[in-house]
N, C-alpha and C. Protein backbone atom coordinates (compact mmCIF):
# COMPACT_ATOMS: atom_id res chain seq x y z
N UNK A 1 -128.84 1.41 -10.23
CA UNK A 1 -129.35 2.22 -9.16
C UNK A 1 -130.83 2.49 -9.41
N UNK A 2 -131.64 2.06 -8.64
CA UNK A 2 -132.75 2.62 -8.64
C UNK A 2 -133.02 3.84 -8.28
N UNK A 3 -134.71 4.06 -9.47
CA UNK A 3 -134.91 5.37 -9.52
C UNK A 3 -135.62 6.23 -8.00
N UNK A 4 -136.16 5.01 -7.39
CA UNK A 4 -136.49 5.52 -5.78
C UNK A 4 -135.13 5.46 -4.38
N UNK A 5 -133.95 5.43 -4.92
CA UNK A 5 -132.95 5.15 -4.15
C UNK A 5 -132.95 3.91 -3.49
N UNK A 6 -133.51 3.26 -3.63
CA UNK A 6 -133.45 1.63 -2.72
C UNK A 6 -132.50 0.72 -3.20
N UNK A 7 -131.63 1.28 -4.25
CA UNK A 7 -130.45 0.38 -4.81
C UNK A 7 -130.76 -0.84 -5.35
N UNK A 8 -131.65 -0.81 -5.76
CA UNK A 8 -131.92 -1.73 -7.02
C UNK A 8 -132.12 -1.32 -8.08
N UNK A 9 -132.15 -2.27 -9.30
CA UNK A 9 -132.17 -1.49 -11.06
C UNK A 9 -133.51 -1.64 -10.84
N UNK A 10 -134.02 -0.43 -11.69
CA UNK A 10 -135.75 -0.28 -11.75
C UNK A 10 -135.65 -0.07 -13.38
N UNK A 11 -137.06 -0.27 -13.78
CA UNK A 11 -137.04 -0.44 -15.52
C UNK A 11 -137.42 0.69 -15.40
N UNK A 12 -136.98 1.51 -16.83
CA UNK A 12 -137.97 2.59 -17.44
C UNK A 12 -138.69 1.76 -18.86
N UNK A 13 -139.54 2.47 -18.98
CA UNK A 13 -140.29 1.55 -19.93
C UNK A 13 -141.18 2.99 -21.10
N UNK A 14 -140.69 3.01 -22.14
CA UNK A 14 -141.46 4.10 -23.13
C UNK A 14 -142.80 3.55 -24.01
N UNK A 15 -143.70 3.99 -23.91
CA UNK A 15 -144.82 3.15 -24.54
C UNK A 15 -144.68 4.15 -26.12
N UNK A 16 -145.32 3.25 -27.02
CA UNK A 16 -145.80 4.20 -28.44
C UNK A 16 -146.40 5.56 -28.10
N UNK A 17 -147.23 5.46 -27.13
CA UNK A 17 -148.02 6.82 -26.92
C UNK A 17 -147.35 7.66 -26.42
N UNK A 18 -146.49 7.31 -25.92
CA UNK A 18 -145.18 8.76 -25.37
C UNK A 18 -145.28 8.44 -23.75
N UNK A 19 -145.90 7.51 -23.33
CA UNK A 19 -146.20 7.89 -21.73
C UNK A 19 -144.93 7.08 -21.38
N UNK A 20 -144.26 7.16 -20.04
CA UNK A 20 -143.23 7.07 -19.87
C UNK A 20 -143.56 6.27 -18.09
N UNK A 21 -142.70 4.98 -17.89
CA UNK A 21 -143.23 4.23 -16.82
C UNK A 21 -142.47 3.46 -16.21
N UNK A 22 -141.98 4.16 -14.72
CA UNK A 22 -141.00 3.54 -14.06
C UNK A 22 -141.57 2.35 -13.59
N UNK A 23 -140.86 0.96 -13.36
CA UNK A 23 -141.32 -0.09 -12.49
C UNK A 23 -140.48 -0.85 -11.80
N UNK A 24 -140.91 -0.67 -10.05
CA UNK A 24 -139.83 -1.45 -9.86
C UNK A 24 -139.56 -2.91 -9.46
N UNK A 25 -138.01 -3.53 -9.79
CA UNK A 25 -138.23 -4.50 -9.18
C UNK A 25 -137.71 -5.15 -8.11
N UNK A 26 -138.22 -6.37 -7.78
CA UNK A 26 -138.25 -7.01 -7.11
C UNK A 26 -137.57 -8.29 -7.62
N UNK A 27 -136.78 -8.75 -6.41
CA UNK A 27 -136.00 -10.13 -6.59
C UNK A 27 -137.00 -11.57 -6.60
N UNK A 28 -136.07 -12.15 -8.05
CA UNK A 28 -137.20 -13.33 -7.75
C UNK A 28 -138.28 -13.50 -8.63
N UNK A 29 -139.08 -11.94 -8.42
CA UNK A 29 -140.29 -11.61 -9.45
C UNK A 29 -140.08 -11.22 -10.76
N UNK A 30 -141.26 -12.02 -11.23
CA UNK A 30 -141.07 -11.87 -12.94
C UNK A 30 -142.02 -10.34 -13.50
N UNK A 31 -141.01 -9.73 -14.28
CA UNK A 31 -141.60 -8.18 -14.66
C UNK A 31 -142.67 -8.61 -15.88
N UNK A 32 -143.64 -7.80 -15.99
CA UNK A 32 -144.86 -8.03 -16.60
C UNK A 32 -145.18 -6.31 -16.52
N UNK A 33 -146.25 -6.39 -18.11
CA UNK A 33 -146.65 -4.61 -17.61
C UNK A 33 -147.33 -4.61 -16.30
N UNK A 34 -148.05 -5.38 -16.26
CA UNK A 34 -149.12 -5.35 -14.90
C UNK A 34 -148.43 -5.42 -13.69
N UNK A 35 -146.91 -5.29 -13.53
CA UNK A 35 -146.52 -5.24 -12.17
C UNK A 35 -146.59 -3.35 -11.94
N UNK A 36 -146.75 -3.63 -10.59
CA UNK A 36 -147.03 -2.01 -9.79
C UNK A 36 -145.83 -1.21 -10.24
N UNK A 37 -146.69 0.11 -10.85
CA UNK A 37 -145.57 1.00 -11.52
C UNK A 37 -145.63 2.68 -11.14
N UNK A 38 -145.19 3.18 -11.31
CA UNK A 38 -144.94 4.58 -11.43
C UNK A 38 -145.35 5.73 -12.82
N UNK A 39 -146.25 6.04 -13.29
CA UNK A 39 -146.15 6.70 -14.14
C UNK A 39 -145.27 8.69 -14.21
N UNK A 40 -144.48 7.82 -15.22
CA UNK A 40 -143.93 9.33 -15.13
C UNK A 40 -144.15 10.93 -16.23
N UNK A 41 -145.76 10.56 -16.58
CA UNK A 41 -146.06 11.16 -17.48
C UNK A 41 -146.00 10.91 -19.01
N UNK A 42 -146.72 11.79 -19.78
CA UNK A 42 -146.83 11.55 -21.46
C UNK A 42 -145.55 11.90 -21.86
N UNK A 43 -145.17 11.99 -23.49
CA UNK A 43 -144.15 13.27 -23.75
C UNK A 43 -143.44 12.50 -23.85
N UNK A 44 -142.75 11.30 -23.82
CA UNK A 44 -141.44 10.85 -23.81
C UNK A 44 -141.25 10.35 -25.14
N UNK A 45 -142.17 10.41 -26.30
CA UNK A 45 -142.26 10.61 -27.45
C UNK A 45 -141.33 11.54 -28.48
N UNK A 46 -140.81 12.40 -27.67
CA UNK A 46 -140.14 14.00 -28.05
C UNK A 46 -138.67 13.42 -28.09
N UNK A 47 -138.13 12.35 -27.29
CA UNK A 47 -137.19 11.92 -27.04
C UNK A 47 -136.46 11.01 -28.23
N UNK A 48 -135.16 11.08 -28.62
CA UNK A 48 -134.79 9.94 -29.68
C UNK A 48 -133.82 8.99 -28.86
N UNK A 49 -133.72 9.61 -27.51
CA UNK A 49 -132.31 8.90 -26.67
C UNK A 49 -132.66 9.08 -24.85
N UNK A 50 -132.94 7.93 -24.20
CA UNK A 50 -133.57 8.19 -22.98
C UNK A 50 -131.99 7.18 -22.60
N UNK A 51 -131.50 7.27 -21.21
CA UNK A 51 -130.62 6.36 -20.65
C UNK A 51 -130.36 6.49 -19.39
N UNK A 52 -129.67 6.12 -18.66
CA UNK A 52 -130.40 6.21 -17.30
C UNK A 52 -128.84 5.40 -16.84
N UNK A 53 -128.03 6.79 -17.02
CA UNK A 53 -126.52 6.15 -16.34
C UNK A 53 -125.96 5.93 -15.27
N UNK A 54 -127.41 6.00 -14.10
CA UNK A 54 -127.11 5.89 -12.17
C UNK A 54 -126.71 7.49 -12.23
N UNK A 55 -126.48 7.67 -11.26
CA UNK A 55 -126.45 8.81 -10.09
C UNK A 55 -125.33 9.94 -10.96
N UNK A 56 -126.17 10.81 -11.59
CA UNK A 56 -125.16 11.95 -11.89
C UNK A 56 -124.91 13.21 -11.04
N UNK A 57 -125.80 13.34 -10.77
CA UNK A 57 -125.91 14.42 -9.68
C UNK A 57 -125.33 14.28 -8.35
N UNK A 58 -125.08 12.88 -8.17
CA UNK A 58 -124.44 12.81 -6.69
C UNK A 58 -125.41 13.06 -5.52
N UNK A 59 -127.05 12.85 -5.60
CA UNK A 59 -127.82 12.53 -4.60
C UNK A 59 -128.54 11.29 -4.08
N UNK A 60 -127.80 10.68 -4.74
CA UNK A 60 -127.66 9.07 -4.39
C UNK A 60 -128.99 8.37 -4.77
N UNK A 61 -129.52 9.35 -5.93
CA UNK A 61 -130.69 8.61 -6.77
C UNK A 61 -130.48 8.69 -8.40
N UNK A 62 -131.36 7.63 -8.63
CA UNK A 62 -130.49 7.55 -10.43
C UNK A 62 -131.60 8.73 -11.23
N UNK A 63 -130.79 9.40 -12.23
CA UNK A 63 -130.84 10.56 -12.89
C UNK A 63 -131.46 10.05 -14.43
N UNK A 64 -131.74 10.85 -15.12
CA UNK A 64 -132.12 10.47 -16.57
C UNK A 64 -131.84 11.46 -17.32
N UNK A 65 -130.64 11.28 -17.98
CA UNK A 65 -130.75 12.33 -19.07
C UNK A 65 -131.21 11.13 -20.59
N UNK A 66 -131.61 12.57 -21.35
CA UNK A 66 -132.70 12.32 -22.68
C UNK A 66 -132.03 13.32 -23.64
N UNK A 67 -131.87 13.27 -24.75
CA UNK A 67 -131.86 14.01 -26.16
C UNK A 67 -132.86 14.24 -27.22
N UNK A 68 -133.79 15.41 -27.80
CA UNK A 68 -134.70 15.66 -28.21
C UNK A 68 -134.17 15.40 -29.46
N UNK A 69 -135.36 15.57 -29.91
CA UNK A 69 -135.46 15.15 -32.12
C UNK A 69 -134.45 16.24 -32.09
N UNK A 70 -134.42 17.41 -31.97
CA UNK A 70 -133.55 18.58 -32.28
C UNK A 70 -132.35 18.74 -31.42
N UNK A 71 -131.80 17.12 -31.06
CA UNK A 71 -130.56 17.21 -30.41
C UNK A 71 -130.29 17.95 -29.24
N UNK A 72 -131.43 18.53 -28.44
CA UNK A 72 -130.93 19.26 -27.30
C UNK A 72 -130.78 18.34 -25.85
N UNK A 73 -129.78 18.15 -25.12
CA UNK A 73 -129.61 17.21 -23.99
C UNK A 73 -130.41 18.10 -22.60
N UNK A 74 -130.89 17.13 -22.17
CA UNK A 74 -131.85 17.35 -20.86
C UNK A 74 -131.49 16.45 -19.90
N UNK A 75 -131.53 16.81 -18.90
CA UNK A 75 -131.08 16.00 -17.34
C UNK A 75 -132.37 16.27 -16.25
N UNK A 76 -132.64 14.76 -16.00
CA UNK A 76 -133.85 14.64 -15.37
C UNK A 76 -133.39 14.45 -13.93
N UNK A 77 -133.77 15.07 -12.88
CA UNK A 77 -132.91 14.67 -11.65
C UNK A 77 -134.23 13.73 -10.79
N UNK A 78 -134.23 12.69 -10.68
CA UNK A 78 -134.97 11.96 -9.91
C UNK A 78 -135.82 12.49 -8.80
């Protein structure tokens, strides 16, 4: 499930620096960093466990929960 609801899988992508970068795709097309992306901010560094199990919330967009160094679970609602 994609993260803009258009029902396709979209990548999340964590860089070393912590910045955190949705991209989506497209059929056919080959993913590269340089394809058009979404930044979803720094910080994702803090994280030891990012996953992205489709639609938890039931608003028909995919969700992200994450687990911090200190084990605390967080739910990202799209």
């Amino acid at each position: 499930m994609g993260l803009n609801g258009d029902r396709q899988n979209d990548i999340l992508v964590r860089f070393g620096n912590g910045e955190l970068r949705a991209y989506r795709t497209m059929r056919g097309q080959v993913f590269l960093t340089e394809t058009p992306h979404t930044s979803l901010g720094t910080g994702g560094d803090q994280y030891n466990v990012l996953t992205s199990p489709g639609d938890i919330t039931g608003d028909g967009r995919g969700d992200l929960p994450a687990q911090d160094r200190s084990n605390t679970l967080w739910r990202y609602r799209n």
